[in-house]
N, C-alpha and C. Protein backbone atom coordinates (compact mmCIF):
# COMPACT_ATOMS: atom_id res chain seq x y z
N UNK A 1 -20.74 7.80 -14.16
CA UNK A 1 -20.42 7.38 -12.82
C UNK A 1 -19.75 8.54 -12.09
N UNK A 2 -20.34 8.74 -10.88
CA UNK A 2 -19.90 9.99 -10.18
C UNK A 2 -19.21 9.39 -8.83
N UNK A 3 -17.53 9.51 -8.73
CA UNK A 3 -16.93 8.91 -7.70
C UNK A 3 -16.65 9.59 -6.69
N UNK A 4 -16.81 9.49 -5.38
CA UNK A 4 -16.68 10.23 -4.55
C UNK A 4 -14.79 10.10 -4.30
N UNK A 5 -14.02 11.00 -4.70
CA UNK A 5 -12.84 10.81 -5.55
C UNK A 5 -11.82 11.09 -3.92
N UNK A 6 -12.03 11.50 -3.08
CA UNK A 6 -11.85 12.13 -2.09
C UNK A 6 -11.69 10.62 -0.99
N UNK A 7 -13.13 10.25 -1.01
CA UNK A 7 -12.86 9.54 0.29
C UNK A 7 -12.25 8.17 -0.57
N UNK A 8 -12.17 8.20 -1.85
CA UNK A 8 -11.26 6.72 -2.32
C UNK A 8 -9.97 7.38 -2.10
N UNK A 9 -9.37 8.08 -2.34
CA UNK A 9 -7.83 8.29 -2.16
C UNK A 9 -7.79 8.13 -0.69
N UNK A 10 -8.33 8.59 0.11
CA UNK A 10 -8.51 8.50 1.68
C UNK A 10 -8.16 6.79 1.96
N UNK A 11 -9.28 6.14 2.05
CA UNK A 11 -9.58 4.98 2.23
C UNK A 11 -7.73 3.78 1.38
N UNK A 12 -7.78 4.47 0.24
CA UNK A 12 -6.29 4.17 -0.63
C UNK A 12 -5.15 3.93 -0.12
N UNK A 13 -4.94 5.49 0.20
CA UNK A 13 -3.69 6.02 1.15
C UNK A 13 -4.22 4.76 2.49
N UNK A 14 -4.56 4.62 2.79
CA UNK A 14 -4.42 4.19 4.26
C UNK A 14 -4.07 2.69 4.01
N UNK A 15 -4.68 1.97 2.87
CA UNK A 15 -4.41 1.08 2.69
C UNK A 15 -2.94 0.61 1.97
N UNK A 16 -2.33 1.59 1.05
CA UNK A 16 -1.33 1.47 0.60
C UNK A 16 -0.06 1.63 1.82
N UNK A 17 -0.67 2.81 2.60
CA UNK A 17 0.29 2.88 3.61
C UNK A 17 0.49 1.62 4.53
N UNK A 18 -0.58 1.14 4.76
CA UNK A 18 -0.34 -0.39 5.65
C UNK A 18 0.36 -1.37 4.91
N UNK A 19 -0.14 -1.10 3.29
CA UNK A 19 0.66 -2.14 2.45
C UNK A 19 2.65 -2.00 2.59
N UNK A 20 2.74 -0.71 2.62
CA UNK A 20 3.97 -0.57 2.76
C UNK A 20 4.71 -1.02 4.66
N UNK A 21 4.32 -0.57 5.28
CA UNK A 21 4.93 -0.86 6.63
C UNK A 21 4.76 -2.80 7.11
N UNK A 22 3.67 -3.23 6.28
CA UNK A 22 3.69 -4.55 6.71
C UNK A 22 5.11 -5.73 6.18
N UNK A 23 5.07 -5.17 4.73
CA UNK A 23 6.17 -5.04 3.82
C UNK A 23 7.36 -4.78 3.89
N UNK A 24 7.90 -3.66 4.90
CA UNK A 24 8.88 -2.97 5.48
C UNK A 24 9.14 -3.91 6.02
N UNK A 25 8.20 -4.14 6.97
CA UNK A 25 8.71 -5.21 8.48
C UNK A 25 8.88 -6.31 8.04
N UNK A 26 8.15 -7.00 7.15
CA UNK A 26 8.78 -8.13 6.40
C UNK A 26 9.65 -8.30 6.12
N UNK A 27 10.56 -7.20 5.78
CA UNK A 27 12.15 -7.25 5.21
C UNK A 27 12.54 -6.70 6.19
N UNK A 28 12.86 -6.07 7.00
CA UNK A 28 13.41 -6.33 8.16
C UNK A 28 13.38 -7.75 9.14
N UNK A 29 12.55 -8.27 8.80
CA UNK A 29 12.54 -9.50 9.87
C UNK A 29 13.22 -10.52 9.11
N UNK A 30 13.24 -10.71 7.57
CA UNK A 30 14.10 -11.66 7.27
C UNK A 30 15.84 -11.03 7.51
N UNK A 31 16.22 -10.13 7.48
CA UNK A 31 17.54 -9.28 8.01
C UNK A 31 17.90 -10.33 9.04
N UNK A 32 19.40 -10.85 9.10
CA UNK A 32 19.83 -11.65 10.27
C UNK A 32 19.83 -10.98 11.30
N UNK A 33 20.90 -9.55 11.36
CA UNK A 33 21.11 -8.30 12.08
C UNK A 33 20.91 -6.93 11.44
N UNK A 34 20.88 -6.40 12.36
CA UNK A 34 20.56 -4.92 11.46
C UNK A 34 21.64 -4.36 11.10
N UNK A 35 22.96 -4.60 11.27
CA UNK A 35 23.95 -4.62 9.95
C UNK A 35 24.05 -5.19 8.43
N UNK A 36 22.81 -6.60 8.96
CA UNK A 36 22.88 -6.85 7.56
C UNK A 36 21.58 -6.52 6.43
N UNK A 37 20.80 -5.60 7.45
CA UNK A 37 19.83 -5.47 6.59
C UNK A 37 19.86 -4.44 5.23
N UNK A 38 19.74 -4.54 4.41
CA UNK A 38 19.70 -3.63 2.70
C UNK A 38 18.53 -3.03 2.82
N UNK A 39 18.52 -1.57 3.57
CA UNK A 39 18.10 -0.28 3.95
C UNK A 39 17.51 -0.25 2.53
N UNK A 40 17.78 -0.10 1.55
CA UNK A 40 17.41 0.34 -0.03
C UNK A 40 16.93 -0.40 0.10
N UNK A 41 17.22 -1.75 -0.52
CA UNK A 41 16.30 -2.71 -1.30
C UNK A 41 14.88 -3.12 -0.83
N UNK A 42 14.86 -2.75 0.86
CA UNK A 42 13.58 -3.20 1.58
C UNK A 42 12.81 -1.77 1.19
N UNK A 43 13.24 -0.43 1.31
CA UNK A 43 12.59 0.69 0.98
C UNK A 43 12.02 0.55 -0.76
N UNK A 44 12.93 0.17 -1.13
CA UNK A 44 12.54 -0.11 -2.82
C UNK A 44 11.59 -0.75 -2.83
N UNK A 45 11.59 -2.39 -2.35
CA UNK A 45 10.23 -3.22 -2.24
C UNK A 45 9.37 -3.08 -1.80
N UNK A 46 9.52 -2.08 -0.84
CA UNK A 46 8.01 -1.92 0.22
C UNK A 46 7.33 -0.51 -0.96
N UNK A 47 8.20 0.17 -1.80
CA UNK A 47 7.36 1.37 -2.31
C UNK A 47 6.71 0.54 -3.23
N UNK A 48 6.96 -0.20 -4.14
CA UNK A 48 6.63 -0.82 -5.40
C UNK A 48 4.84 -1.54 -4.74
N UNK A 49 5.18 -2.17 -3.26
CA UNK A 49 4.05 -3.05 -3.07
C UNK A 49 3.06 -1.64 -2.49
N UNK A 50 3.57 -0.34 -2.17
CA UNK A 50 2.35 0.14 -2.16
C UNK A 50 2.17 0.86 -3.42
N UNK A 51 2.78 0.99 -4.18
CA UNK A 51 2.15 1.48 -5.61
C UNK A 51 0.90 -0.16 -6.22
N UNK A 52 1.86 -0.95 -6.32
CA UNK A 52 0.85 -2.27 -6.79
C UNK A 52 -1.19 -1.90 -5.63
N UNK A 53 -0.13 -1.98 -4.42
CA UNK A 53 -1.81 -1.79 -3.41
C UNK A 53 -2.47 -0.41 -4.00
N UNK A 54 -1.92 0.41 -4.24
CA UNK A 54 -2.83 1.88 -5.14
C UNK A 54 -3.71 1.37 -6.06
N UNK A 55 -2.99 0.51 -7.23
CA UNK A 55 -3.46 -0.09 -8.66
C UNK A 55 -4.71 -0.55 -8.31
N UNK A 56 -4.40 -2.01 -7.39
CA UNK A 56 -5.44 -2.46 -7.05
C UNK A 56 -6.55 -2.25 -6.27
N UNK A 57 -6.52 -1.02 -5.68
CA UNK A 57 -7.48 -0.07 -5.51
C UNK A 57 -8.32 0.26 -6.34
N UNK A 58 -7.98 0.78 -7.48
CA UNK A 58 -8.43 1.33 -8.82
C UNK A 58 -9.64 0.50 -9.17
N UNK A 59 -9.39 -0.84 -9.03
CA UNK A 59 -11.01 -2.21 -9.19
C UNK A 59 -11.51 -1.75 -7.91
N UNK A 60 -11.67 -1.21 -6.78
CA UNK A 60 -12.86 -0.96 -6.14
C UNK A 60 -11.92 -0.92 -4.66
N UNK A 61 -12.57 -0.39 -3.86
CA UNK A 61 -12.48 -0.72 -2.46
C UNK A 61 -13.52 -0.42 -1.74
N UNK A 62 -14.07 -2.02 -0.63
CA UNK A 62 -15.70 -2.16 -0.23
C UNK A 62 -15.65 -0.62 0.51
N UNK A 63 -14.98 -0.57 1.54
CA UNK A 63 -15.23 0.97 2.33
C UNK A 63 -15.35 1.76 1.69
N UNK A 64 -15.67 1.95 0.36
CA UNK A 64 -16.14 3.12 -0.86
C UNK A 64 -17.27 2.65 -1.50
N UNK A 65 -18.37 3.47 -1.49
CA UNK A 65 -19.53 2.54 -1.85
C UNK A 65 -19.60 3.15 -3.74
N UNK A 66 -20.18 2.60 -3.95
CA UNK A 66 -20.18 1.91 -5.57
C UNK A 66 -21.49 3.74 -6.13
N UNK A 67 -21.15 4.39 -6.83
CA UNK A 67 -21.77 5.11 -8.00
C UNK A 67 -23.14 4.69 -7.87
N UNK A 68 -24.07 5.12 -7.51
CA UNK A 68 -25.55 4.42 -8.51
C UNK A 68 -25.83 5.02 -9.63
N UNK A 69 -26.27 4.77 -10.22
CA UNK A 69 -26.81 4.80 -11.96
C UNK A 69 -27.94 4.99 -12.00
């Protein structure tokens, strides 16, 4: 199988990156005020959910078309 290795990290990155800012804002919006928001812990959670969105990259992503054989 010959992967076009380039435009999956492409296509990846963009998706992991959305995974993270949607994530971000998620934890910011549960924050009462922005004194009380935990700067770390939302940066911590939002990296983890775009490492998880990388992983699950790894099983395929449609905007990357599939190897033929």
């Amino acid at each position: 199988m010959n992967w076009d290795w380039k435009e999956w990290a492409k296509y990846a990155g963009i998706r992991a990156l959305k995974t993270f800012a949607q994530t971000f804002a998620g934890g910011i919006a549960v924050g009462a005020a922005v004194s009380e928001v935990e700067w770390l812990r939302i940066l911590s959670v939002s990296a983890v959910a775009m490492v998880l969105s990388l992983m699950t990259s790894l099983a395929g992503i449609p905007e990357v078309k599939e190897p033929e054989e």
